[in-house]
N, C-alpha and C. Protein backbone atom coordinates (compact mmCIF):
# COMPACT_ATOMS: atom_id res chain seq x y z
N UNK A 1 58.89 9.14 27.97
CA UNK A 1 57.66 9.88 28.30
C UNK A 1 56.76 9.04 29.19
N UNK A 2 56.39 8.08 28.88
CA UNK A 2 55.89 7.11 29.63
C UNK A 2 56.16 6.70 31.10
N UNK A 3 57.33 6.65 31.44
CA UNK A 3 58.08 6.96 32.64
C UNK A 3 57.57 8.16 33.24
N UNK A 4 57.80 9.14 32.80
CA UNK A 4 57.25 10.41 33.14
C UNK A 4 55.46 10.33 34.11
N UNK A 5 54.70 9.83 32.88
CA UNK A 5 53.36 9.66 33.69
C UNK A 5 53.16 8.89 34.06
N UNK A 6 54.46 7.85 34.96
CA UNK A 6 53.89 7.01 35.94
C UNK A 6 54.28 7.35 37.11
N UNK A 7 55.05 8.50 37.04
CA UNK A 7 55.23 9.19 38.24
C UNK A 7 53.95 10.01 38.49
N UNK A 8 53.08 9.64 38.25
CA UNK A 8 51.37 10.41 38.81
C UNK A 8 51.03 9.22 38.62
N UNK A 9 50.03 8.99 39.83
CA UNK A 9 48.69 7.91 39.98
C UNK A 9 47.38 8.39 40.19
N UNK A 10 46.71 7.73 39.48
CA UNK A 10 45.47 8.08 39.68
C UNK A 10 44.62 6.98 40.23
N UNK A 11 43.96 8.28 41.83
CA UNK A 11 43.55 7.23 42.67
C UNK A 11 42.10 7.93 42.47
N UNK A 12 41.05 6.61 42.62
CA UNK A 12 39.55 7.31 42.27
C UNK A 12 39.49 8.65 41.70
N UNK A 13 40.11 8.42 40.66
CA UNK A 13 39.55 9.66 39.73
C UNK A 13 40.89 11.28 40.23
N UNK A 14 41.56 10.89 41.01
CA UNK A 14 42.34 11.82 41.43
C UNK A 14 44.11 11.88 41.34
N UNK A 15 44.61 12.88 40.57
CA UNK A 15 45.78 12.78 40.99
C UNK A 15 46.85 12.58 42.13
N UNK A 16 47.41 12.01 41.72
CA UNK A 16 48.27 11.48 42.82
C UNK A 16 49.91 11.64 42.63
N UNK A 17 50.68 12.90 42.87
CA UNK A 17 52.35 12.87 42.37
C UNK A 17 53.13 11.91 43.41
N UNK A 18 54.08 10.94 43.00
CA UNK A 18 54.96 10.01 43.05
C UNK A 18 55.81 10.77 44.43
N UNK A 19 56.26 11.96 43.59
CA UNK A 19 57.08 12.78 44.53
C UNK A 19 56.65 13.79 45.59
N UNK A 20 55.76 13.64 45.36
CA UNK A 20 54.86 14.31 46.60
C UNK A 20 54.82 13.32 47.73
N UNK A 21 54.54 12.26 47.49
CA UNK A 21 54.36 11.30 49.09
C UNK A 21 55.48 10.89 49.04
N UNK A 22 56.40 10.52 48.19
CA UNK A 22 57.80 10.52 48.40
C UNK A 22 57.80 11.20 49.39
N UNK A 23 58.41 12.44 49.18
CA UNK A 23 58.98 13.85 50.24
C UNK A 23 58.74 13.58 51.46
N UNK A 24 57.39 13.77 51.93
CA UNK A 24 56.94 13.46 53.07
C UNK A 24 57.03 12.20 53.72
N UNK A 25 57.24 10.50 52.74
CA UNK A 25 57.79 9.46 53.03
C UNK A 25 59.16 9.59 53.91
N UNK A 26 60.07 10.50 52.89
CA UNK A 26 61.36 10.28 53.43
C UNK A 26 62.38 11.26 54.73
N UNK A 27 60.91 11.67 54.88
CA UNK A 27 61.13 12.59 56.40
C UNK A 27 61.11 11.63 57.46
N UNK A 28 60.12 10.74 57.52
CA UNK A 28 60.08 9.70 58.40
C UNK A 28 61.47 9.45 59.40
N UNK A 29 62.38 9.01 60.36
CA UNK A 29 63.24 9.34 60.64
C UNK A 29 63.81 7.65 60.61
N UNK A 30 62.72 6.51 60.52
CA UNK A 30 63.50 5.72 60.53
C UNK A 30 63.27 4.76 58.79
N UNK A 31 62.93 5.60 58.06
CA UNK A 31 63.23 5.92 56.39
C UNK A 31 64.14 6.02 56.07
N UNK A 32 65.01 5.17 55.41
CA UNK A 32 66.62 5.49 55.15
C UNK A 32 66.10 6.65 53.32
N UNK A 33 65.20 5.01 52.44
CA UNK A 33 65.22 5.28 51.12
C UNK A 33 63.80 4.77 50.54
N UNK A 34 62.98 5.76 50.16
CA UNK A 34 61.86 5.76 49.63
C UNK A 34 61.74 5.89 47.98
N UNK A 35 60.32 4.67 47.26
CA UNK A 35 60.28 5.21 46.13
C UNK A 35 58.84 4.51 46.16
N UNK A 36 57.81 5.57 45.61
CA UNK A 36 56.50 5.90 45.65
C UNK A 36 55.87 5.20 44.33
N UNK A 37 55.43 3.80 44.13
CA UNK A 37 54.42 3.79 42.51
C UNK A 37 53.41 3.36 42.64
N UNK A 38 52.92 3.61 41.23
CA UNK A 38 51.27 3.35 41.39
C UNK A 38 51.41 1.66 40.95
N UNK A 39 49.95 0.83 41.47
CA UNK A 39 50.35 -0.23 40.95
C UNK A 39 48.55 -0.51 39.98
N UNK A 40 48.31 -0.79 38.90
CA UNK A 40 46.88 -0.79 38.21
C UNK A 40 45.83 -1.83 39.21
N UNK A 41 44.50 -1.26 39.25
CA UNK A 41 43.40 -1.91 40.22
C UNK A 41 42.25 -2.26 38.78
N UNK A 42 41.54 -3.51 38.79
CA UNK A 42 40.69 -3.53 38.17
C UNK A 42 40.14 -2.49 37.96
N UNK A 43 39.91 -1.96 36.66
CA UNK A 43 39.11 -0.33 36.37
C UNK A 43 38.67 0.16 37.40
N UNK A 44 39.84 0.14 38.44
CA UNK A 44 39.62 1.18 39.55
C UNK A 44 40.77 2.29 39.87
N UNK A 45 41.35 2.82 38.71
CA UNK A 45 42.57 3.48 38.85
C UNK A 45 43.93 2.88 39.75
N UNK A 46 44.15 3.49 40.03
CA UNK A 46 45.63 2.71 40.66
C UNK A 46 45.45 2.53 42.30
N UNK A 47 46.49 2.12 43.01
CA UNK A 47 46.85 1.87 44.29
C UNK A 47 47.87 2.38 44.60
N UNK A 48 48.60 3.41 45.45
CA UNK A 48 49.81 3.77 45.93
C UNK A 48 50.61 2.74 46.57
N UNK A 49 51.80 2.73 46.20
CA UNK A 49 52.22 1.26 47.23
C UNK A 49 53.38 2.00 47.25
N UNK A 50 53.93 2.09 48.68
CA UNK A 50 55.51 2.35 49.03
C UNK A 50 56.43 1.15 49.36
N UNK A 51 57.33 1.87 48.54
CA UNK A 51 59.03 0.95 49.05
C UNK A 51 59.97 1.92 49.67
N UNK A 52 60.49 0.90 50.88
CA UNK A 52 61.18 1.93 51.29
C UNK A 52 62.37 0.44 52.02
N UNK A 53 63.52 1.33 52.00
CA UNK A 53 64.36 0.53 53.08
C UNK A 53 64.30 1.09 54.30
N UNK A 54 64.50 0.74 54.84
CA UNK A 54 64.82 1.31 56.67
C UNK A 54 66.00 1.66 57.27
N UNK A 55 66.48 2.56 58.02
CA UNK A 55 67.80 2.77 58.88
C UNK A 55 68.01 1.31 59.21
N UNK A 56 69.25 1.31 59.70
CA UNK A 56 69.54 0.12 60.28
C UNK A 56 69.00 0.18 61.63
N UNK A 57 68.42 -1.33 61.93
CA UNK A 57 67.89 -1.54 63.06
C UNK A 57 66.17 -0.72 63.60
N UNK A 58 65.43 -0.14 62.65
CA UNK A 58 64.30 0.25 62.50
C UNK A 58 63.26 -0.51 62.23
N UNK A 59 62.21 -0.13 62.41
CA UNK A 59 61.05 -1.09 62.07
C UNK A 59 59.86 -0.06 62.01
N UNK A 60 59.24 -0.62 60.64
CA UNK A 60 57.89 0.57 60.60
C UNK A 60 56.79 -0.53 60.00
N UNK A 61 55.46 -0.09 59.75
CA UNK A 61 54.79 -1.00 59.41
C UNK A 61 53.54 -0.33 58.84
N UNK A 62 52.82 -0.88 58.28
CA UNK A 62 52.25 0.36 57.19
C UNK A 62 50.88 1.57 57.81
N UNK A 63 50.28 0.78 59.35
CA UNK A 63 49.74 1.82 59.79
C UNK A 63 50.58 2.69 60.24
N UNK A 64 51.68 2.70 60.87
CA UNK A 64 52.76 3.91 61.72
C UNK A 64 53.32 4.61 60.19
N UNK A 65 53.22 4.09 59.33
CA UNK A 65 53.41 4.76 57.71
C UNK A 65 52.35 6.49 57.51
N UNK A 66 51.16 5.24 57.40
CA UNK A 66 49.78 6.39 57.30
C UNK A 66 49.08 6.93 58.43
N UNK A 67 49.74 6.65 59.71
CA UNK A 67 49.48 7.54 60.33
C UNK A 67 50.44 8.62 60.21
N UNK A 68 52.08 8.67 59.86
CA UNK A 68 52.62 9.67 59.54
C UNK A 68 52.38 10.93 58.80
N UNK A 69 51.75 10.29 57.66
CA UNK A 69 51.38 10.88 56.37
C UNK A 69 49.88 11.90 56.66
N UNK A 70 49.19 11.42 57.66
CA UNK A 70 48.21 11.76 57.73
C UNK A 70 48.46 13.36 58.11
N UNK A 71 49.25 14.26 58.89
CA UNK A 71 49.16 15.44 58.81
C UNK A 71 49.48 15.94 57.59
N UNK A 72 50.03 15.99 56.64
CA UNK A 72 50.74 16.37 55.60
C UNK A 72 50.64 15.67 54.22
N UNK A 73 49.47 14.59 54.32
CA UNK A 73 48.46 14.40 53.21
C UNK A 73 46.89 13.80 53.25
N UNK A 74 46.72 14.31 52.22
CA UNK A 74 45.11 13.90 52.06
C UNK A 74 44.76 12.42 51.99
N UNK A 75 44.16 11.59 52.60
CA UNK A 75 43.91 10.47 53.07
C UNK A 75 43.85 9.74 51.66
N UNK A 76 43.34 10.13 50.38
CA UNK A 76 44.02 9.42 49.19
C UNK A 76 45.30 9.31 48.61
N UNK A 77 45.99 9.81 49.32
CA UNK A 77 47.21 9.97 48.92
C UNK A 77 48.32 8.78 49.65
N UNK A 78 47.38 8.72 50.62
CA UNK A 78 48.38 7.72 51.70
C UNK A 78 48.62 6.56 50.73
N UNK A 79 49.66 5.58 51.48
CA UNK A 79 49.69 4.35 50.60
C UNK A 79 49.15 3.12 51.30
N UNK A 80 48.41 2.82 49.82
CA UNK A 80 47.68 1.35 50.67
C UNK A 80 48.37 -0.17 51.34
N UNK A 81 49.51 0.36 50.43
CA UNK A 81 50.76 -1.03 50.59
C UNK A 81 51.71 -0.88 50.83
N UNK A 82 53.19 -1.31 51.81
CA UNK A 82 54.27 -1.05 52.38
C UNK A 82 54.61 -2.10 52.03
N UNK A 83 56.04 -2.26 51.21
CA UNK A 83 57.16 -3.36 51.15
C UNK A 83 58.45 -2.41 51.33
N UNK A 84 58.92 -3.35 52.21
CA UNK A 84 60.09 -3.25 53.01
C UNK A 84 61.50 -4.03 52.62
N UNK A 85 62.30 -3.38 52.17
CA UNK A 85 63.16 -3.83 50.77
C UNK A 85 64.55 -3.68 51.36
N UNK A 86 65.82 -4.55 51.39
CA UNK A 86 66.97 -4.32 51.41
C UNK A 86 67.33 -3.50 50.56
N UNK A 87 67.42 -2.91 49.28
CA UNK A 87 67.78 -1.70 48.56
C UNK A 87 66.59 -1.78 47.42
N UNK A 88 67.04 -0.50 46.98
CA UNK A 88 65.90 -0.08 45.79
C UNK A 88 66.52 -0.76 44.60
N UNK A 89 65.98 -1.27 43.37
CA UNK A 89 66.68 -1.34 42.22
C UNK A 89 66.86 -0.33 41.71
N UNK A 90 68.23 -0.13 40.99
CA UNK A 90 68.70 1.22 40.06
C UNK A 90 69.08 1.24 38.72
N UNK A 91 68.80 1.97 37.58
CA UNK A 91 69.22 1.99 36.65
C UNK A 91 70.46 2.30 36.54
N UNK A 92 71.39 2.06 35.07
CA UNK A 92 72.67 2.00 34.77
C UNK A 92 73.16 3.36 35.40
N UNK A 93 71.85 4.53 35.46
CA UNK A 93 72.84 6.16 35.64
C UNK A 93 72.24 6.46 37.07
N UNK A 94 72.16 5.07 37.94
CA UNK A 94 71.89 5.26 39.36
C UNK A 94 70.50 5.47 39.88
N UNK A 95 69.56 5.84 38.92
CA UNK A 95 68.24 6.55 39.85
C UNK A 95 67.41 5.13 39.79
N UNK A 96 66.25 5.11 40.43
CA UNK A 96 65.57 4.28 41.23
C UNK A 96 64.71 3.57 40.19
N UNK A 97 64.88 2.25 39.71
CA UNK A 97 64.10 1.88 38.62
C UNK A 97 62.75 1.19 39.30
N UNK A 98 61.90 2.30 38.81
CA UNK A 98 60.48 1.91 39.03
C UNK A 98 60.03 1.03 37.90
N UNK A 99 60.22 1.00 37.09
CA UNK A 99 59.33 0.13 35.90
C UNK A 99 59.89 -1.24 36.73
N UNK A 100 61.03 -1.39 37.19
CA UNK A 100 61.71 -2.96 37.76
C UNK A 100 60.52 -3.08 39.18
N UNK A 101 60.58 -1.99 39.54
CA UNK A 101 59.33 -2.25 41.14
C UNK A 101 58.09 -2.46 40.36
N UNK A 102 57.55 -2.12 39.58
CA UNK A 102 55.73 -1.93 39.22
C UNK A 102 56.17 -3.81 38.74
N UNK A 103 56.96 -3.79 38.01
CA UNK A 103 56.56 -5.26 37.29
C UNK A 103 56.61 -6.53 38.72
N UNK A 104 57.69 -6.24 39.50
CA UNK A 104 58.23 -7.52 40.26
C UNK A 104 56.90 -7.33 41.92
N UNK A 105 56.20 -6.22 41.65
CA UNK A 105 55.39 -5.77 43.13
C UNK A 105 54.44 -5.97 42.56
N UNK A 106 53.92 -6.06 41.21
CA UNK A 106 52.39 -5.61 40.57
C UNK A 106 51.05 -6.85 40.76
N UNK A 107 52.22 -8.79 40.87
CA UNK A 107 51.49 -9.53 41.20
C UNK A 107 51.06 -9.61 42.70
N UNK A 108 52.43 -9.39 43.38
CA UNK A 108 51.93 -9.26 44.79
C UNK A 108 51.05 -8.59 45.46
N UNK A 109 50.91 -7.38 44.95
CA UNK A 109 50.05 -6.26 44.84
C UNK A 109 48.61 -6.82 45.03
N UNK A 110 48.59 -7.45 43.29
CA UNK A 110 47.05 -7.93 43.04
C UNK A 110 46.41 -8.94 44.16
N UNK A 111 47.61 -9.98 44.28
CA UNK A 111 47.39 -11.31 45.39
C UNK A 111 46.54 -10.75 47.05
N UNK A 112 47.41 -9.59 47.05
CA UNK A 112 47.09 -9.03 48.37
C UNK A 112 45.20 -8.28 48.52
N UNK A 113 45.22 -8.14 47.22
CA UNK A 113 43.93 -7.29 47.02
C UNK A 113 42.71 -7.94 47.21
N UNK A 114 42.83 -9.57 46.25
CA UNK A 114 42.29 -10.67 46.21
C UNK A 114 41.74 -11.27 47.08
């Protein structure tokens, strides 16, 4: 269950679905593989941070990110942080282990904020 509601972030007071900026993440054309989490802000609700790998031989960078996003989401929704990952980690039945991204991104996250 818990898993469940960390696929929503809450940014200033607002929902935020995982798979919603996903979707629109992985339209991008030089987006191979996207996965969307929230990461915790001093009692300031969360931060969106994307992972994504890249096609081979691509390069994106996190304004050409949110300027993508910008027709097709609401400017809280964008993500504040881009890491750029040789593959996603996966659980034993294949899908994309986010609890492994929030823990191993969550200091970097903070460092960056700092």
């Amino acid at each position: 269950m818990l898993d469940r509601l960390k696929d929503m972030i809450i940014v200033r007071g607002s929902n935020v679905y995982c798979s919603e900026v996903e979707q629109v993440i992985a339209t991008h054309e030089m987006i191979h593989e996207v996965a969307v989490i929230g990461i915790p802000l001093d009692c300031k609700g969360e931060t969106i941070v994307a992972c994504v790998v890249l096609r081979k031989g691509c390069h994106v960078n996190l304004a050409q990110l949110q300027k993508y996003c910008e027709s097709s989401l609401a400017r809280y929704k964008w993500p504040s942080h881009l890491f750029i990952l040789d593959a996603l980690p996966r659980t034993a039945v294949d899908k994309v282990d986010k609890k492994l991204l929030r823990k191993e991104l969550s200091l970097s996250v903070s460092e960056a904020i700092s």
